[in-house]
Protein backbone atom coordinates (compact mmCIF):
# COMPACT_ATOMS: atom_id res chain seq x y z
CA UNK A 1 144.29 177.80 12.56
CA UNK A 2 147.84 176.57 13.07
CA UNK A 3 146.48 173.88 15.60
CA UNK A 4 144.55 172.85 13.35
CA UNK A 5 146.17 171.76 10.63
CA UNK A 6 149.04 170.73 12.54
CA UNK A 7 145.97 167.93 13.59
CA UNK A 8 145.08 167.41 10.74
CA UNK A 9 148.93 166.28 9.62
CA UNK A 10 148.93 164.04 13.14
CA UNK A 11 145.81 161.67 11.46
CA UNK A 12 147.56 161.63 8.38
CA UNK A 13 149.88 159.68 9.93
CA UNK A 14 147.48 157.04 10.31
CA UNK A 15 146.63 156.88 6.69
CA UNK A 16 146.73 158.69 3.82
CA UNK A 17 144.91 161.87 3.86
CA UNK A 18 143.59 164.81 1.07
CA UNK A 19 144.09 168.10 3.20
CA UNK A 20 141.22 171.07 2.02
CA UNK A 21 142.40 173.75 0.96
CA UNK A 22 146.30 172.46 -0.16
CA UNK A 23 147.23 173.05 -3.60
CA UNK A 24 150.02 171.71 -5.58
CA UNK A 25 150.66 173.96 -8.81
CA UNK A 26 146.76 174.52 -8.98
CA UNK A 27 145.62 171.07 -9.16
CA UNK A 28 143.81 170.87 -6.10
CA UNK A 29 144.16 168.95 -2.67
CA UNK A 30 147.50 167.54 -2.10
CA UNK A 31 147.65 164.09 -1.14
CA UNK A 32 150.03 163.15 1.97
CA UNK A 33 151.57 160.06 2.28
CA UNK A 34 154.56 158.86 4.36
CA UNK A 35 156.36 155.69 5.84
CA UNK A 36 155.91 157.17 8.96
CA UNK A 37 152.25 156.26 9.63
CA UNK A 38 150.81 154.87 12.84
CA UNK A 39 150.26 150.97 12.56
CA UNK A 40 146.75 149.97 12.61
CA UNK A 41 145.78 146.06 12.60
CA UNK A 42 142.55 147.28 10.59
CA UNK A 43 139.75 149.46 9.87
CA UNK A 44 139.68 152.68 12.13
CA UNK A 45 135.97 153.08 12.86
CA UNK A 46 136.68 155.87 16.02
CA UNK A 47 139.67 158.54 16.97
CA UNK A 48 139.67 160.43 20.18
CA UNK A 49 142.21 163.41 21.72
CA UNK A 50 143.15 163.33 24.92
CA UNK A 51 142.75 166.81 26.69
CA UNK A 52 145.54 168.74 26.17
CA UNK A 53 146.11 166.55 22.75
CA UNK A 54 148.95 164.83 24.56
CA UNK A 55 147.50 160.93 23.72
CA UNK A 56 145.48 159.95 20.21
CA UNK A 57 143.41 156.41 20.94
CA UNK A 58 142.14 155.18 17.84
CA UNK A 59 139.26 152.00 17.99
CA UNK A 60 138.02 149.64 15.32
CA UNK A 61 138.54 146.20 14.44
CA UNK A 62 141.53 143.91 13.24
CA UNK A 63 140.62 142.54 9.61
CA UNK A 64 141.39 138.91 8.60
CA UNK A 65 140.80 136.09 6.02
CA UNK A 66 140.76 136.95 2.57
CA UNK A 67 138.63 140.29 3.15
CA UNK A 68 140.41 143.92 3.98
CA UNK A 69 136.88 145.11 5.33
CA UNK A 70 135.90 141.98 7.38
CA UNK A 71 136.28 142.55 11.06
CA UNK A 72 137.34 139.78 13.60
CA UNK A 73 137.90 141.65 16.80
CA UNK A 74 137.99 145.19 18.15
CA UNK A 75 140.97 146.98 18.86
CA UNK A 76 142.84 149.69 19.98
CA UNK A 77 145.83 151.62 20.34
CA UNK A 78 147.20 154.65 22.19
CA UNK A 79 149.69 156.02 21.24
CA UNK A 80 151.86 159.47 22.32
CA UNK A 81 150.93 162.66 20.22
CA UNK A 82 154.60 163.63 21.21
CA UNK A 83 156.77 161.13 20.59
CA UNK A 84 154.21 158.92 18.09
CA UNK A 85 155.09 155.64 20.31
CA UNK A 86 152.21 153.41 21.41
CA UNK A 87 151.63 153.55 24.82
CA UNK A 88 148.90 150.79 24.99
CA UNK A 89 147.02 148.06 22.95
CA UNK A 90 143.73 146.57 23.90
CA UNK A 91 141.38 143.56 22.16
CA UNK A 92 137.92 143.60 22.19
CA UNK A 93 134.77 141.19 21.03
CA UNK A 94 133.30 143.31 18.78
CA UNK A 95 134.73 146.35 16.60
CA UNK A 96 134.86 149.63 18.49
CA UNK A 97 132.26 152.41 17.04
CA UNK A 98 132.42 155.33 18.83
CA UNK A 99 135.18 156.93 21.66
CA UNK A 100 134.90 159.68 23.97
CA UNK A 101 137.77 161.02 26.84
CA UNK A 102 136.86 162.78 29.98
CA UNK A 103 137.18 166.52 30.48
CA UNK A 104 140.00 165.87 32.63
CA UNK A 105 141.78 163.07 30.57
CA UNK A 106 141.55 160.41 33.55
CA UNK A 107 138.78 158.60 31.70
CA UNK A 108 137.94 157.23 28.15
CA UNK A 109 135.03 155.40 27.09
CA UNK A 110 134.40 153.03 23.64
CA UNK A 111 130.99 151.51 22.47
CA UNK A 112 130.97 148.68 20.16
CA UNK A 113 128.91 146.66 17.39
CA UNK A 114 127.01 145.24 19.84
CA UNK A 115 126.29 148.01 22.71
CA UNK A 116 128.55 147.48 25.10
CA UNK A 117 130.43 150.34 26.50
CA UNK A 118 133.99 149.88 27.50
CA UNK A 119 135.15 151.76 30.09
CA UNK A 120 139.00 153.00 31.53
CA UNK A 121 140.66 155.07 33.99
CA UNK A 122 144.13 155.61 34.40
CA UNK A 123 144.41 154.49 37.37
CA UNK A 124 142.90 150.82 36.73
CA UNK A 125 146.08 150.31 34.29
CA UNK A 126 143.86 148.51 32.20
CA UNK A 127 140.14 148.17 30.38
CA UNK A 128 136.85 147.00 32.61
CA UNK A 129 134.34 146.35 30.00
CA UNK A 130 130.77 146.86 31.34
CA UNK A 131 127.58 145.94 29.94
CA UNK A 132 125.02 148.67 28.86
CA UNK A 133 121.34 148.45 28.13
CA UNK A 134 121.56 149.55 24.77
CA UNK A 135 121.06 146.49 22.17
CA UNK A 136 122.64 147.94 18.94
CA UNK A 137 125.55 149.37 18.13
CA UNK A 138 126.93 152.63 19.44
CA UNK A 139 127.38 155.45 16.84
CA UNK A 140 128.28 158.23 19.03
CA UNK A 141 129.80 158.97 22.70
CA UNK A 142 130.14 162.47 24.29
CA UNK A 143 131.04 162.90 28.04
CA UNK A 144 129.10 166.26 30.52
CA UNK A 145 131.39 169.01 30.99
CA UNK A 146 131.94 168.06 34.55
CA UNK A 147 132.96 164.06 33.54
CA UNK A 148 129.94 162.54 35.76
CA UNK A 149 127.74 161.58 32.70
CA UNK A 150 128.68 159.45 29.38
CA UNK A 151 125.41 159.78 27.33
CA UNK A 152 125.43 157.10 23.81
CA UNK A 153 123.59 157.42 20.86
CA UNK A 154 122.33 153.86 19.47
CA UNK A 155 120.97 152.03 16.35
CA UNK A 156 118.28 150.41 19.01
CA UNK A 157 115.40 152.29 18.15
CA UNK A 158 113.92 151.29 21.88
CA UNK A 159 116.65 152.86 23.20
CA UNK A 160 118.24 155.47 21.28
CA UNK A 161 119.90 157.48 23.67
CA UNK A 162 121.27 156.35 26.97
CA UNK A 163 122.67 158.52 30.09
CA UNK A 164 125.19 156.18 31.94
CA UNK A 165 126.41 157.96 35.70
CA UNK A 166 130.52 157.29 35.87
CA UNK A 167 130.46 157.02 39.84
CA UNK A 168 128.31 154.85 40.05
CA UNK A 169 128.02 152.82 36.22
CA UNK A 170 123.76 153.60 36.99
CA UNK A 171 121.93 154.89 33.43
């Protein structure tokens, strides 16, 4: 669909990007590549939408040293879907693995390397990380339909899958 792909272009922004299904004279997927991509201190390990599509928070970790893939803190950025200015920057511990945003787009949520879960609402102008019973890294966040319930998926194999209750931060 045309929402699609325009999607598609906005990540391509962040790096370059083979879109399925683009041909050039035949010879398969076009590569896209511009000077306009979104600054990144580092390896994007997570993207997220807000509803509506109006923000796009990316999470990972700045690189350093000598390395391109070594990781020496997490990170993230929001930035404006309209206007492709960052709205916000945080710094993290540990690399960000997974993101999820709330039904209503008041809430987001990152795991990281080592299970935390980082939580933020728009009205706490800033990040409240909270600890989380899981012990190895998150791999996947998805929020209930109704925005009470965060439930992670973990490398812990004693606790896989965790349920964590927004109101009240209880799992």
């Amino acid at each position: 669909s045309a929402r699609l792909a325009r999607l598609s272009l906005l990540l391509c922004h962040i790096a370059a990007c083979q879109m399925p299904g683009s041909a050039r004279n035949g010879e398969g997927p076009l590569l896209v590549e511009g000077s306009d991509r979104l600054q990144f201190p580092g390896l994007v390990k997570a993207l997220a939408f807000s509803q509506g599509g109006r923000t796009l928070i990316a999470g990972g970790c700045e690189t350093g040293g000598g390395s391109k893939l070594s990781c020496t803190r997490g990170f993230m950025s929001v930035w404006s879907v309209k206007t492709m200015a960052p709205e916000a920057t945080f710094s993290f511990p540990k690399t960000v693995t997974a993101m999820a945003v709330s039904p209503d787009g008041a809430n987001w949520v990152a795991g990281d390397s080592e299970g935390r879960l980082i939580l933020s609402t728009k009205a706490a102008q800033g990040v409240s990380p909270r600890s989380f019973h899981q012990k190895g890294e998150i791999t996947a966040l998805a929020f209930s339909p109704n925005g009470q319930w965060v439930a992670s998926g973990s490398v812990d194999a004693s606790f896989p899958l965790g349920l964590l209750e927004m109101k009240t931060g209880g799992v």
